[in-house]
C-alpha atoms as a PDB file:
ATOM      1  CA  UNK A   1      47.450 -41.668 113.905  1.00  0.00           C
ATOM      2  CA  UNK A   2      48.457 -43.028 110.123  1.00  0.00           C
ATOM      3  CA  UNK A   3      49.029 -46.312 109.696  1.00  0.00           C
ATOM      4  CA  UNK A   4      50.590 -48.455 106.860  1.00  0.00           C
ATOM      5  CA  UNK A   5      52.607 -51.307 105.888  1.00  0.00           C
ATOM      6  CA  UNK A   6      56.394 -51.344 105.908  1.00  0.00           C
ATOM      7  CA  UNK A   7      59.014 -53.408 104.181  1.00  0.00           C
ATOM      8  CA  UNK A   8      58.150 -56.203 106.060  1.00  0.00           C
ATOM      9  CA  UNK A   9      54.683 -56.734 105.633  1.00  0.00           C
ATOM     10  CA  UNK A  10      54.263 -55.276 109.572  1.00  0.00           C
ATOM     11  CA  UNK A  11      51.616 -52.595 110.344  1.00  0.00           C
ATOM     12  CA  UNK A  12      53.920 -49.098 111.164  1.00  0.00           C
ATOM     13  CA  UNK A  13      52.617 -45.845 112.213  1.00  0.00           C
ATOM     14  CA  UNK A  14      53.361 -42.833 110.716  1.00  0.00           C
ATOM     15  CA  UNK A  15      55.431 -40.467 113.078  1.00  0.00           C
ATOM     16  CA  UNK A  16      57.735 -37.290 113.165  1.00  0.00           C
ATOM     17  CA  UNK A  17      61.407 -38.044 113.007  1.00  0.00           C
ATOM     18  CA  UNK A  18      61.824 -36.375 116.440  1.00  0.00           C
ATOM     19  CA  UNK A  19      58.976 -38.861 117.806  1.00  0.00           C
ATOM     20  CA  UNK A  20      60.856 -41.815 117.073  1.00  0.00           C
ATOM     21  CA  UNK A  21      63.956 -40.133 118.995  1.00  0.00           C
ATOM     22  CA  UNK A  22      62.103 -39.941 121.729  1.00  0.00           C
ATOM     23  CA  UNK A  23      60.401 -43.373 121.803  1.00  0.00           C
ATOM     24  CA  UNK A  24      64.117 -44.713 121.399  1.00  0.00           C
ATOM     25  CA  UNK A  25      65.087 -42.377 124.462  1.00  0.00           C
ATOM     26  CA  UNK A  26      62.234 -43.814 126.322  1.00  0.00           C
ATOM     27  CA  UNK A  27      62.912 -47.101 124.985  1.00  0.00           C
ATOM     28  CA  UNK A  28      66.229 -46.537 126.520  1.00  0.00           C
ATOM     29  CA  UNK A  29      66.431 -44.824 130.204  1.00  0.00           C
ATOM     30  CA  UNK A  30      62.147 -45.411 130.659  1.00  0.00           C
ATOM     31  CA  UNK A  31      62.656 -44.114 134.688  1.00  0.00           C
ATOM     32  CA  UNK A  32      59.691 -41.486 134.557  1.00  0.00           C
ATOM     33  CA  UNK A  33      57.670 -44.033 133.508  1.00  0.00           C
ATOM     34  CA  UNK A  34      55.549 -46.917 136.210  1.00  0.00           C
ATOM     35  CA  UNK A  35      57.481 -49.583 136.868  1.00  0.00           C
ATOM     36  CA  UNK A  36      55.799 -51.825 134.840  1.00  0.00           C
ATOM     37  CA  UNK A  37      56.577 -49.776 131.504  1.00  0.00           C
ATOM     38  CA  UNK A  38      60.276 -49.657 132.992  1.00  0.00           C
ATOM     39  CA  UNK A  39      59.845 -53.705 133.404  1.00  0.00           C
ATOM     40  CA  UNK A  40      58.691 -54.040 129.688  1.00  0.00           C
ATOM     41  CA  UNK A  41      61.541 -51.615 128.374  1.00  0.00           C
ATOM     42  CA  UNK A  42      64.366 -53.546 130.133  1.00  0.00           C
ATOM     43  CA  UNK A  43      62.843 -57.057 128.768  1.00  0.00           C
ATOM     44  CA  UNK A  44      62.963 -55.764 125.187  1.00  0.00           C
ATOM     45  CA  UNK A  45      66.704 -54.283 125.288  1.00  0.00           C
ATOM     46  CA  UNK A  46      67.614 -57.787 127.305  1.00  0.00           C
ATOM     47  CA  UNK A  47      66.047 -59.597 124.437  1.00  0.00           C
ATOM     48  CA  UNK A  48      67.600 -57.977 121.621  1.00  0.00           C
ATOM     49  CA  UNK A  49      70.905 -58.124 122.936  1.00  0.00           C
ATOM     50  CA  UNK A  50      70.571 -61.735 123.495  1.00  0.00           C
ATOM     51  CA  UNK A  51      69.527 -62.613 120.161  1.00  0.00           C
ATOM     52  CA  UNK A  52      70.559 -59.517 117.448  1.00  0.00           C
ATOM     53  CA  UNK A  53      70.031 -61.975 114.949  1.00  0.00           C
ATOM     54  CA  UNK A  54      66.336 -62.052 115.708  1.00  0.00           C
ATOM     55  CA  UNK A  55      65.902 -58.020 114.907  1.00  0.00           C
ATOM     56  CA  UNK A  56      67.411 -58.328 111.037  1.00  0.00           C
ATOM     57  CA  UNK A  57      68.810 -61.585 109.946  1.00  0.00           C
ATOM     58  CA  UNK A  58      72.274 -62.042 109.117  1.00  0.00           C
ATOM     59  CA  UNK A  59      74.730 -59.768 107.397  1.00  0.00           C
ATOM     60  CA  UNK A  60      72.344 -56.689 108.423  1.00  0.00           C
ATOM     61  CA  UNK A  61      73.744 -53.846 110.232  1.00  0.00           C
ATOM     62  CA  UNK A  62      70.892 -53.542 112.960  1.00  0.00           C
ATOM     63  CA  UNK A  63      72.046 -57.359 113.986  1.00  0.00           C
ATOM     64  CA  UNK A  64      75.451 -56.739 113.515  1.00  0.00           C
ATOM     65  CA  UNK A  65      75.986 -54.109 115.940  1.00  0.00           C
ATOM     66  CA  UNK A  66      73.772 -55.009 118.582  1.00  0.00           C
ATOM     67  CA  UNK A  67      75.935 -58.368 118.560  1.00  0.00           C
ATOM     68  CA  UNK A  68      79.129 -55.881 118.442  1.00  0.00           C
ATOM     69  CA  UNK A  69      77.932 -53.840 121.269  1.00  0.00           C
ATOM     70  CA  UNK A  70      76.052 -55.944 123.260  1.00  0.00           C
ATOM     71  CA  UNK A  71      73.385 -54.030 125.900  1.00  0.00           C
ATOM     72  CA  UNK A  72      74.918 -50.635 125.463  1.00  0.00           C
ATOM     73  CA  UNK A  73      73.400 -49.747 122.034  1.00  0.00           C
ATOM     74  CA  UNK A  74      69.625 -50.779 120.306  1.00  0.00           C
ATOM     75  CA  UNK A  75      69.304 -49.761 117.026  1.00  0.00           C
ATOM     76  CA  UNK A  76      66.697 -50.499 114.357  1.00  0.00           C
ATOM     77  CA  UNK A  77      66.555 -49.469 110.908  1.00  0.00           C
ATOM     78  CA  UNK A  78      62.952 -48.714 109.725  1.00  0.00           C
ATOM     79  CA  UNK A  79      60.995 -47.802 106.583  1.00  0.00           C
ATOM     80  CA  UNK A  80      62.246 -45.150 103.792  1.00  0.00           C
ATOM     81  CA  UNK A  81      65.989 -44.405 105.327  1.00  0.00           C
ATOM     82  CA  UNK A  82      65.081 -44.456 108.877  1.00  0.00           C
ATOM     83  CA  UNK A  83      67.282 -46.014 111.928  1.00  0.00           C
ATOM     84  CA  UNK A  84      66.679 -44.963 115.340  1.00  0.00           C
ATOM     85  CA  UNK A  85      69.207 -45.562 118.069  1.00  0.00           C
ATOM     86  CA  UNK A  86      68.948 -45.917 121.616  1.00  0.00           C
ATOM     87  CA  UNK A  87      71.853 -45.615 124.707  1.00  0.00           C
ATOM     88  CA  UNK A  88      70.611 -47.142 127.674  1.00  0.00           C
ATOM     89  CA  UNK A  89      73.847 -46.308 129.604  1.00  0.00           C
ATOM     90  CA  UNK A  90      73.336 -42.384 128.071  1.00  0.00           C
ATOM     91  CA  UNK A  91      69.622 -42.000 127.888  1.00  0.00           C
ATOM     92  CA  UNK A  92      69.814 -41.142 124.484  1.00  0.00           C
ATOM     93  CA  UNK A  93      67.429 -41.752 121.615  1.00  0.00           C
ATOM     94  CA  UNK A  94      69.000 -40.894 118.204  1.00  0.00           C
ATOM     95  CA  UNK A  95      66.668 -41.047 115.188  1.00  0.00           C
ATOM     96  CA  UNK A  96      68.217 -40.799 111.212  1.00  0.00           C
ATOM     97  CA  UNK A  97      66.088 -39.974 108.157  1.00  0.00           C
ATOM     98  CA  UNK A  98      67.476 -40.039 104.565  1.00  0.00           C
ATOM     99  CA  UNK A  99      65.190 -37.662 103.012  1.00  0.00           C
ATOM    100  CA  UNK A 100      65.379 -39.229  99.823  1.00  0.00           C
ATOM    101  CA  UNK A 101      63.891 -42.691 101.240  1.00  0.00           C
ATOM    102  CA  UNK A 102      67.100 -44.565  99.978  1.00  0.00           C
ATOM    103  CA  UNK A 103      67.657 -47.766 102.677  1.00  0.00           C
ATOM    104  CA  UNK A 104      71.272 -48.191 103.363  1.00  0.00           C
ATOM    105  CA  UNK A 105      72.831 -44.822 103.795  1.00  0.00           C
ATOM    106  CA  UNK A 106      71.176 -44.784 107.203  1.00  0.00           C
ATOM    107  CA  UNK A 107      73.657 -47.013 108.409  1.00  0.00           C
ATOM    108  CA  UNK A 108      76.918 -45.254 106.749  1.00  0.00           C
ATOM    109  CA  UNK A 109      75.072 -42.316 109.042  1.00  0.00           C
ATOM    110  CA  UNK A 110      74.546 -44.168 111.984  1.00  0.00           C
ATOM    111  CA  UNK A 111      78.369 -45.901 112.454  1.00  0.00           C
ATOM    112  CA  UNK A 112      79.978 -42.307 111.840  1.00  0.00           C
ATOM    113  CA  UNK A 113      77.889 -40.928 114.387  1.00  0.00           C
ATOM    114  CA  UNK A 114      78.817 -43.516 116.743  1.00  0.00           C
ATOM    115  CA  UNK A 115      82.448 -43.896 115.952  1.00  0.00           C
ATOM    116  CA  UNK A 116      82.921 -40.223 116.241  1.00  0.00           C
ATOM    117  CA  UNK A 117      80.816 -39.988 119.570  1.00  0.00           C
ATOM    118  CA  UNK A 118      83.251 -42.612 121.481  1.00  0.00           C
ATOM    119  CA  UNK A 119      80.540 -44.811 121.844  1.00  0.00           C
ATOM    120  CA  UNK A 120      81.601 -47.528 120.253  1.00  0.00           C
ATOM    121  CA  UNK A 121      85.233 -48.857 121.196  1.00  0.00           C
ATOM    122  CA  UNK A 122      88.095 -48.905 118.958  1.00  0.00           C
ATOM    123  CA  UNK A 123      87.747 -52.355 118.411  1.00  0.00           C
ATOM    124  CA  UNK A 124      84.034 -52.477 117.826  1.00  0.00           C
ATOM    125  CA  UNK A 125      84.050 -49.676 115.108  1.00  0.00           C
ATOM    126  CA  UNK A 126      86.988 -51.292 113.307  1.00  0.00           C
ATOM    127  CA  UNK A 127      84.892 -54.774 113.372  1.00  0.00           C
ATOM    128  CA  UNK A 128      81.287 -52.819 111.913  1.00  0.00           C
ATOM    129  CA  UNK A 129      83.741 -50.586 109.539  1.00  0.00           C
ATOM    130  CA  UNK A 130      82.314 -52.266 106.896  1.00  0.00           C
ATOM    131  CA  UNK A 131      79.174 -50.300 106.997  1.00  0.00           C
ATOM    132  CA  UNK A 132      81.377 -46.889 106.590  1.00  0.00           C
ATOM    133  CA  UNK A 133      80.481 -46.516 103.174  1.00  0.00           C
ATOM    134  CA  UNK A 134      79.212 -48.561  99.809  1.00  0.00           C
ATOM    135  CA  UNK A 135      80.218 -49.894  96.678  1.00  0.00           C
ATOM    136  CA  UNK A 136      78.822 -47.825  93.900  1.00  0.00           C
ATOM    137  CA  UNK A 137      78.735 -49.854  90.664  1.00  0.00           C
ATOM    138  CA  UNK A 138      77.041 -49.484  86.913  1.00  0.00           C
ATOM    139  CA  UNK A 139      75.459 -51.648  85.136  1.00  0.00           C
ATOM    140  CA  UNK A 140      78.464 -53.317  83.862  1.00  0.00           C
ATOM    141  CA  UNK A 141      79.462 -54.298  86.964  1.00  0.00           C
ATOM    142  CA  UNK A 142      82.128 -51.608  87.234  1.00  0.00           C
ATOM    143  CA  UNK A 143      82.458 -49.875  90.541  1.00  0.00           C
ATOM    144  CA  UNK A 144      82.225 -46.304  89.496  1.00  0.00           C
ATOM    145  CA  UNK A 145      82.741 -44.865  93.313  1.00  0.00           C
ATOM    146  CA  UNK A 146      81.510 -45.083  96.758  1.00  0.00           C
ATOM    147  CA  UNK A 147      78.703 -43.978  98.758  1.00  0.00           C
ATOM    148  CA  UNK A 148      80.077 -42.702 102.378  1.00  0.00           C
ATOM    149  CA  UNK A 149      79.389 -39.909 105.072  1.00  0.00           C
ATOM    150  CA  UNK A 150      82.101 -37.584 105.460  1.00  0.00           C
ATOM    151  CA  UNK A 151      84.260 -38.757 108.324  1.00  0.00           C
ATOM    152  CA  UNK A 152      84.449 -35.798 109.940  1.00  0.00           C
ATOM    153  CA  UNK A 153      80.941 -35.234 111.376  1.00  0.00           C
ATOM    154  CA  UNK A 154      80.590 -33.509 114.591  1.00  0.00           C
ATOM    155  CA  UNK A 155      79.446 -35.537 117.294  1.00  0.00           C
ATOM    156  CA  UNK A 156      80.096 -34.931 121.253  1.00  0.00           C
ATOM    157  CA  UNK A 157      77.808 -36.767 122.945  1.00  0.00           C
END
């Protein structure tokens, strides 16, 4: 297996897209695995959605909707326009990749999917809206459009 260096200094290893899906479905529902894997799993979802804040730092959308959705979601963004998702209560592993490597429309991605999949409540997609699209400015300062999925992605999940 490849290994490198991410954004954050931390060693990574180089994966397929659809790996990382299934690490975050595993990550998620781990019941075909020995109970001590299951053990470990649980323990990392309880401690992320104790303390989001720990996974990104503030104003970050990873933190921000783990604190929004408490236990039911665990998402991490990663290098190059990656964010994988996990749904314990679903067994689901979810894993984006912005082909072009750009880091932040991952997360214009990721909220669609969920608000459009019902798995977020009203309530907690209007309080993450924010991260429905970006502010596109020049180099004047001038905002000159915005960077957003188009709402109407399928999604039944």
């Amino acid at each position: 297996m490849k290994t490198g260096i991410d954004g954050c200094s931390a060693p990574i290893f180089a994966m397929p897209v659809i790996n990382q899906a299934i690490a975050y479905r595993n990550l998620a529902a781990p019941d075909k695995f020995e109970p001590a894997v299951q053990k470990a799993c649980a323990r990392i979802r309880r401690a992320v959605s104790h303390f989001p804040l720990m996974i990104a730092g503030s104003k970050r959308y990873c933190t921000d909707l783990m604190r929004v959705a408490g236990s039911k979601i665990v998402g991490k963004t990663g290098a190059d326009g990656v964010y994988c998702i996990g749904i314990p209560g679903r067994g689901l592993g979810i894993a984006i990749k912005i082909d072009d490597g750009k880091m932040g429309p991952q997360y214009h991605v990721a909220q669609q999917l969920l608000h459009n999949s019902g798995l977020l409540s009203e309530a907690e997609a209007e309080e993450l809206a924010s991260y429905l699209r970006t502010e596109q400015k020049n180099f004047a300062g001038r905002t000159t459009g915005w960077l957003r999925v188009n709402p109407d992605i399928g999604c039944k999940i």
